[in-house]
Protein backbone atom coordinates (compact mmCIF):
# COMPACT_ATOMS: atom_id res chain seq x y z
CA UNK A 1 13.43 -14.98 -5.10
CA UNK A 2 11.83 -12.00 -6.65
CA UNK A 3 12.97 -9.18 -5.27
CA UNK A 4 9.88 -7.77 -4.28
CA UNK A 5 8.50 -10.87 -2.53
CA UNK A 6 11.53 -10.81 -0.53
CA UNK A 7 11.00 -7.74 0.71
CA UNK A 8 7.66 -7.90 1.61
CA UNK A 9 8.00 -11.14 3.31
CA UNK A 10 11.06 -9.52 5.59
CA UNK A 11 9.85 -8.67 8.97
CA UNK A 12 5.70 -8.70 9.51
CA UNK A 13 4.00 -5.93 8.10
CA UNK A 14 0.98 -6.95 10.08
CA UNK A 15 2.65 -5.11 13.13
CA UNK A 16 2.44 -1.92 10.98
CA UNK A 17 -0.89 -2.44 9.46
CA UNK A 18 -2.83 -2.31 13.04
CA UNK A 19 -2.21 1.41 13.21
CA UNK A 20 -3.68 1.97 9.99
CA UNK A 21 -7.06 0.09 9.89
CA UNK A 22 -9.37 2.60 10.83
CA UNK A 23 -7.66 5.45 7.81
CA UNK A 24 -8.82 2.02 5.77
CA UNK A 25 -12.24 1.49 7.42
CA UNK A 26 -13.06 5.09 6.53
CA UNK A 27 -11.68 4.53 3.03
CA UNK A 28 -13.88 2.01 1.89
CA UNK A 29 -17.02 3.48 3.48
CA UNK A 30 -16.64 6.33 1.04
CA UNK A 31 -16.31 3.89 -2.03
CA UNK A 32 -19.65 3.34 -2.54
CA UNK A 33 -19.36 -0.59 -1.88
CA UNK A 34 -22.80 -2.79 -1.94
CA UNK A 35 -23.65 -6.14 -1.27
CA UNK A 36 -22.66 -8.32 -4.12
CA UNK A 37 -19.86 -5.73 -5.42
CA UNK A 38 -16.90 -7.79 -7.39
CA UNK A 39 -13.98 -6.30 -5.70
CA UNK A 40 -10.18 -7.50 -6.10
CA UNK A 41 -7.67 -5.91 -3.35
CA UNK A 42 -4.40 -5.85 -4.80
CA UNK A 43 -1.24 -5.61 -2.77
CA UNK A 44 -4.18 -6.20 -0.27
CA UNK A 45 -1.29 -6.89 2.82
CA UNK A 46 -3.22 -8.80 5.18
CA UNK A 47 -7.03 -7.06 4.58
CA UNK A 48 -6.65 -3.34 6.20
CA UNK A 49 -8.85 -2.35 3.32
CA UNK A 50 -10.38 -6.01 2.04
CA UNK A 51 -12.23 -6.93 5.09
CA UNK A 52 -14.08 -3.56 5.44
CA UNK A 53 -14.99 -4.47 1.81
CA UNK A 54 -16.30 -7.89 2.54
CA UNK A 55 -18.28 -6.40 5.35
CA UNK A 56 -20.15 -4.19 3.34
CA UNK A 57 -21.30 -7.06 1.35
CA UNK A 58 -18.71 -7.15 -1.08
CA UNK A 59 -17.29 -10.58 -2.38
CA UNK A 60 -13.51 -9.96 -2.01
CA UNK A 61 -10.44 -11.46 -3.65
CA UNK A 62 -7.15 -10.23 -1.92
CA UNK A 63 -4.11 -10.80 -4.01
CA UNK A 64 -0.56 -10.30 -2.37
CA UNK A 65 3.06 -11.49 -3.25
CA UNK A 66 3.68 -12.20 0.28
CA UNK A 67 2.91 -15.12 1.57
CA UNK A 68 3.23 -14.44 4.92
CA UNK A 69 0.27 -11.91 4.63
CA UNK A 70 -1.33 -13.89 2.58
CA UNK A 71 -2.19 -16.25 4.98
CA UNK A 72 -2.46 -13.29 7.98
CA UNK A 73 -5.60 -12.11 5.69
CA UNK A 74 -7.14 -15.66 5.42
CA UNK A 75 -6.78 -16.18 9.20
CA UNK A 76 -8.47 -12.46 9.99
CA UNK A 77 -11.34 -13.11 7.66
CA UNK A 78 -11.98 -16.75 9.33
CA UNK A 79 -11.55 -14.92 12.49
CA UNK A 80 -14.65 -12.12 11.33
CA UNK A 81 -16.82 -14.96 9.93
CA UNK A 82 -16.29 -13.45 6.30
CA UNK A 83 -17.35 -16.02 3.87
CA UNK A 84 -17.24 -13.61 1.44
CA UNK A 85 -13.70 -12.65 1.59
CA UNK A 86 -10.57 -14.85 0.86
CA UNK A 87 -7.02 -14.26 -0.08
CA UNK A 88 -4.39 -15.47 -2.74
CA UNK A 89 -0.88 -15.25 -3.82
CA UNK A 90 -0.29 -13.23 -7.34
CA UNK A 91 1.87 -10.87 -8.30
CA UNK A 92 0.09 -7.35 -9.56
CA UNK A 93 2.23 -7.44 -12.95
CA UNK A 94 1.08 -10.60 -14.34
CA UNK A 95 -2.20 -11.38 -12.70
CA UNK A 96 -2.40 -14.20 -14.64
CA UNK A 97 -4.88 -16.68 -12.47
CA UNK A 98 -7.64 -14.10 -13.00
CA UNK A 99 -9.80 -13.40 -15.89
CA UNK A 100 -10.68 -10.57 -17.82
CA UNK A 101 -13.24 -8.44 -17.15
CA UNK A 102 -13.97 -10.12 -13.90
CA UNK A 103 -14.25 -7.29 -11.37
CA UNK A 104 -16.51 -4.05 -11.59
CA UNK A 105 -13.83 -2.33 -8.26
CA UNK A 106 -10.18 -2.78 -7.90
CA UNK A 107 -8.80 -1.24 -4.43
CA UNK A 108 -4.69 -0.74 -4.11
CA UNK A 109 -3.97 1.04 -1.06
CA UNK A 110 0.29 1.46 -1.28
CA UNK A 111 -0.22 -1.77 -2.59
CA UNK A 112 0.41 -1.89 -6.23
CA UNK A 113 2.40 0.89 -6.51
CA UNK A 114 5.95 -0.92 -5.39
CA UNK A 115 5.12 -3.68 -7.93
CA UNK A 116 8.06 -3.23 -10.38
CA UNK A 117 6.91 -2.97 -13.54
CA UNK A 118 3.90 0.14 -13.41
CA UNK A 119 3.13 -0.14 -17.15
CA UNK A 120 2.21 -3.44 -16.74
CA UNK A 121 0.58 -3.36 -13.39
CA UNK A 122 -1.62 -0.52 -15.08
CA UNK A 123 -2.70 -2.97 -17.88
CA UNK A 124 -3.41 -5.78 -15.89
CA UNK A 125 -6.01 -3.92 -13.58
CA UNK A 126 -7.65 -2.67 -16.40
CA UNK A 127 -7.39 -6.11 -18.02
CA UNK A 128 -9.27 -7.73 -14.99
CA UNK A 129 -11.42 -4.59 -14.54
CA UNK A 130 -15.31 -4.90 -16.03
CA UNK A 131 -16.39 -2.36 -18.48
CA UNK A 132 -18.15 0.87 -15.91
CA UNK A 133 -15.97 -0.42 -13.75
CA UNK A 134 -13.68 1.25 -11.21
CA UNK A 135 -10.01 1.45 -10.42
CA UNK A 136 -8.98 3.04 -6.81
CA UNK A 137 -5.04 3.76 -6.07
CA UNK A 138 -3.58 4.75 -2.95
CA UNK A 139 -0.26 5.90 -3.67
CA UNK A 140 2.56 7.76 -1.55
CA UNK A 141 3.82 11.01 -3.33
CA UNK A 142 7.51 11.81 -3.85
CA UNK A 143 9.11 14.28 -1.48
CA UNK A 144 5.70 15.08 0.47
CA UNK A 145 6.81 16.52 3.76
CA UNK A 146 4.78 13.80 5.87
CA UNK A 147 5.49 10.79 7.01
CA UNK A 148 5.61 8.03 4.51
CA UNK A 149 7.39 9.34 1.95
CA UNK A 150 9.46 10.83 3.89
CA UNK A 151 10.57 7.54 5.92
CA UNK A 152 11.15 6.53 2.34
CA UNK A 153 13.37 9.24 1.37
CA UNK A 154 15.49 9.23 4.52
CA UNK A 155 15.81 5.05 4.19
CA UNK A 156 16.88 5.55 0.38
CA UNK A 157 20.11 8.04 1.64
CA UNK A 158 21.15 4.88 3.86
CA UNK A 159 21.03 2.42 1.45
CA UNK A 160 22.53 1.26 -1.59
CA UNK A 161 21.55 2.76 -4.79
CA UNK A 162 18.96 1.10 -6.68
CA UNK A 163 19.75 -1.79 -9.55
CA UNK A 164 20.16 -0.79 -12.77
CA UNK A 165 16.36 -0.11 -14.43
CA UNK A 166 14.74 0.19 -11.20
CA UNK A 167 11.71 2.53 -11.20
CA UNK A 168 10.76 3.83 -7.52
CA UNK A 169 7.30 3.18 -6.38
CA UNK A 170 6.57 6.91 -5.79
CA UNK A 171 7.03 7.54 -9.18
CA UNK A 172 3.01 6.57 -9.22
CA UNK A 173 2.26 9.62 -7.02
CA UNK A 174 2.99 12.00 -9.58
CA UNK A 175 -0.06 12.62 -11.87
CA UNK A 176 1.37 12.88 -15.42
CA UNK A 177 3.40 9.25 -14.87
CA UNK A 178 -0.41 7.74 -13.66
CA UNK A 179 -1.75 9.24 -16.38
CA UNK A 180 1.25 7.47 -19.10
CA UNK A 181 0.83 4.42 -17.59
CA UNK A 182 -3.26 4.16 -18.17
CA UNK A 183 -3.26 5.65 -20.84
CA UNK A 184 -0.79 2.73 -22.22
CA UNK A 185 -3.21 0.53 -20.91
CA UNK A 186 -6.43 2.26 -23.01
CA UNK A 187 -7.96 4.45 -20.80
CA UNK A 188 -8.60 8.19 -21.75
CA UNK A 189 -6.87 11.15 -19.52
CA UNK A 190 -10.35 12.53 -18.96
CA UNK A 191 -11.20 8.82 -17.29
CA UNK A 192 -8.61 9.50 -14.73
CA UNK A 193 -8.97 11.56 -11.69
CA UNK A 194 -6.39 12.83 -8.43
CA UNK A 195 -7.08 13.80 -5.49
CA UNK A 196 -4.59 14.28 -2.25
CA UNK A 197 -6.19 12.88 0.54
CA UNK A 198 -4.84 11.78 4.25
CA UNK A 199 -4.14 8.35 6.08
CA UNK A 200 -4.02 8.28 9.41
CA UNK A 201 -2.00 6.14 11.69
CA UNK A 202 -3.09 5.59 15.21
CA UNK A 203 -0.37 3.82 17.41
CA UNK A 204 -1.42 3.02 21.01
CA UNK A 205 2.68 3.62 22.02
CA UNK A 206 4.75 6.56 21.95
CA UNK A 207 5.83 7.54 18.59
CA UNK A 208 9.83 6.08 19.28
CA UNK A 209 8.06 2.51 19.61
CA UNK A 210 5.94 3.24 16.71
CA UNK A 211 9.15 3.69 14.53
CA UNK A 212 10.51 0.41 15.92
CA UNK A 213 7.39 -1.07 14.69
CA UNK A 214 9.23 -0.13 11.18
CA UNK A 215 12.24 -0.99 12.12
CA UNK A 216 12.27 -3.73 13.03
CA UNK A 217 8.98 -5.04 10.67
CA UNK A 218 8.57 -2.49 7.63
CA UNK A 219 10.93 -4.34 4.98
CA UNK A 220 12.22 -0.90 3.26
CA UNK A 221 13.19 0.39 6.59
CA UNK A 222 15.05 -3.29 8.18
CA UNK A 223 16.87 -2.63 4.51
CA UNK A 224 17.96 0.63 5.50
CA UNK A 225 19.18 -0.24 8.69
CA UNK A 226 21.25 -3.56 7.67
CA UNK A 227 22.73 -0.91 5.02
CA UNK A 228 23.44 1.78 7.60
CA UNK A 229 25.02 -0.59 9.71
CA UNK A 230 27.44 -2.37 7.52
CA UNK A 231 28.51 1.50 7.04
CA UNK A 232 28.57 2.76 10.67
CA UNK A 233 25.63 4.98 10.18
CA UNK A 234 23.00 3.19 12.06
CA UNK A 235 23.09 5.86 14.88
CA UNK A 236 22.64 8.15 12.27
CA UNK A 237 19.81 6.91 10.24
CA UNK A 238 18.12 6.28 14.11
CA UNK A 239 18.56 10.31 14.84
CA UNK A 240 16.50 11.37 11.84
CA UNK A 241 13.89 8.97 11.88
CA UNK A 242 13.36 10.05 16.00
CA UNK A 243 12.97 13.15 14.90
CA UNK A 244 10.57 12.69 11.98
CA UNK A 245 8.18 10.72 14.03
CA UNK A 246 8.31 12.84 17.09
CA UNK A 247 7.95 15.80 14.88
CA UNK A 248 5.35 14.32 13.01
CA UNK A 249 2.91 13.09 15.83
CA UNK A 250 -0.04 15.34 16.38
CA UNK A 251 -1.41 13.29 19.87
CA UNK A 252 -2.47 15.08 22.35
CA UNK A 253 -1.51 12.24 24.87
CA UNK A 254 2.69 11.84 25.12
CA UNK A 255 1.71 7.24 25.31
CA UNK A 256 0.22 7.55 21.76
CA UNK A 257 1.39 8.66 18.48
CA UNK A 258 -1.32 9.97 15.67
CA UNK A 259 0.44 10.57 12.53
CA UNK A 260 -1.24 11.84 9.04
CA UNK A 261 0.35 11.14 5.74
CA UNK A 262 -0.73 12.81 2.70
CA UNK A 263 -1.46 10.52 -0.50
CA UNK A 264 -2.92 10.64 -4.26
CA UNK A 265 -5.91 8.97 -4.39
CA UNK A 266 -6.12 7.85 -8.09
CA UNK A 267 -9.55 6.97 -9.38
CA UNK A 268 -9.98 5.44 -13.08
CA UNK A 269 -13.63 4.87 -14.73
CA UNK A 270 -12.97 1.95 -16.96
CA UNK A 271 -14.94 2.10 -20.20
């Protein structure tokens, strides 16, 4: 199995997503969305972003490798009455069911950014992306002190190193690599803009059940601890990830855990 499917499909990142749908509700109010908009959600997860699009008017294609959320995004737009929203397997380097030019907004909230292959991930949004279109990135930034790339960085110390060729995912929250990779795909520096924004998620638990929400459903993180295990560091791995949530919750309330996480929000005007 692809290696990225795999990991995706481990666990049930739906558990996870709850605590972030209202960071994406607040998202795509601000993306200008009307009724009729074209709008492909890649590495869409199970809709935290797409269905907010769809009710806005938008017609909505959400394309995941996992199949698992896959069909958790079909079932929540059925659920919502959203005719205008549906969701399909694909792969973000090789979108190769979809045409070109075929949507004027492409949305990838910490989506498209752990597809493999970034070069060609950038091409094929632009590929698929209608001339004044728009392309919107969410993507986690290397060694930021908050909470996602830091569960990231304390997983990858715990687990094996990397295959040979790998390129991280937060390699796309550093501006000069977005810029290489769209560039590659034909688009002009000046086209691409950065800005570090915040997600917020909103657990309705303290924040030690919110991080067994990831461990036991966030694939990177059930990774780390099979690794840790096999090397008698589980207890280990367990102590610093404790201490990064509890450190990291800003709640007022000691039965809920509100956590920001700093991002790059890359936007791309597609000639």
């Amino acid at each position: 199995m692809n290696p990225n499917k795999a990991l995706w499909e481990k666990g049930d990142f739906t558990r996870l997503a709850q605590s972030m749908r209202q960071s994406g509700e607040s998202l795509v109010k601000g993306l200008g969305i009307t009724k009729g908009l074209k709008v492909l959600d890649l590495g869409c997860g199970d809709g935290t972003t797409a269905l907010p699009e769809a009710m806005l008017g938008a017609d909505v294609l959400g394309v995941d490798i996992a199949s698992n959320l896959v069909e958790a995004g079909n079932k929540r737009a059925y659920a919502a009455g959203l005719t205008n929203c549906k969701f399909q397997l694909g792969d973000a380097c090789n979108l190769l069911e979809l045409p070109d030019d075929s949507f004027d907004l492409i949305v990838s909230m910490f989506g498209a950014m752990f597809a493999p292959k970034p070069f060609e991930v950038a091409r094929e949004m632009v590929r698929v992306c209608r001339s004044g279109g728009r392309i919107v990135m969410g993507n986690w930034i290397p060694n930021d002190p908050t909470l996602v790339a830091q569960i990231l960085k304390i997983s990858s110390a715990y687990s094996p190193p990397p295959p040979e060729g790998f390129i991280s995912p937060m390699t796309w929250g550093v501006e000069h690599n977005v810029i290489e990779r769209f560039s590659g795909a034909g688009i002009a520096s000046e086209r691409i803009s950065f800005l570090r924004d915040v997600y917020n998620f909103e657990f309705s638990d303290t924040p030690a059940k919110f991080l067994n929400t990831f461990k036991n459903f966030y694939g990177p993180t059930m990774n780390a601890f099979e690794a840790a295990g096999k090397s008698g560091r589980a207890n280990d791995l367990q102590r610093e990830l404790e201490e990064l949530f509890e450190s990291q919750n800003k709640s007022s309330s000691k039965d809920t855990t509100v956590i920001a996480a700093t991002y790059l929000r890359v936007t791309v005007a597609v000639e």
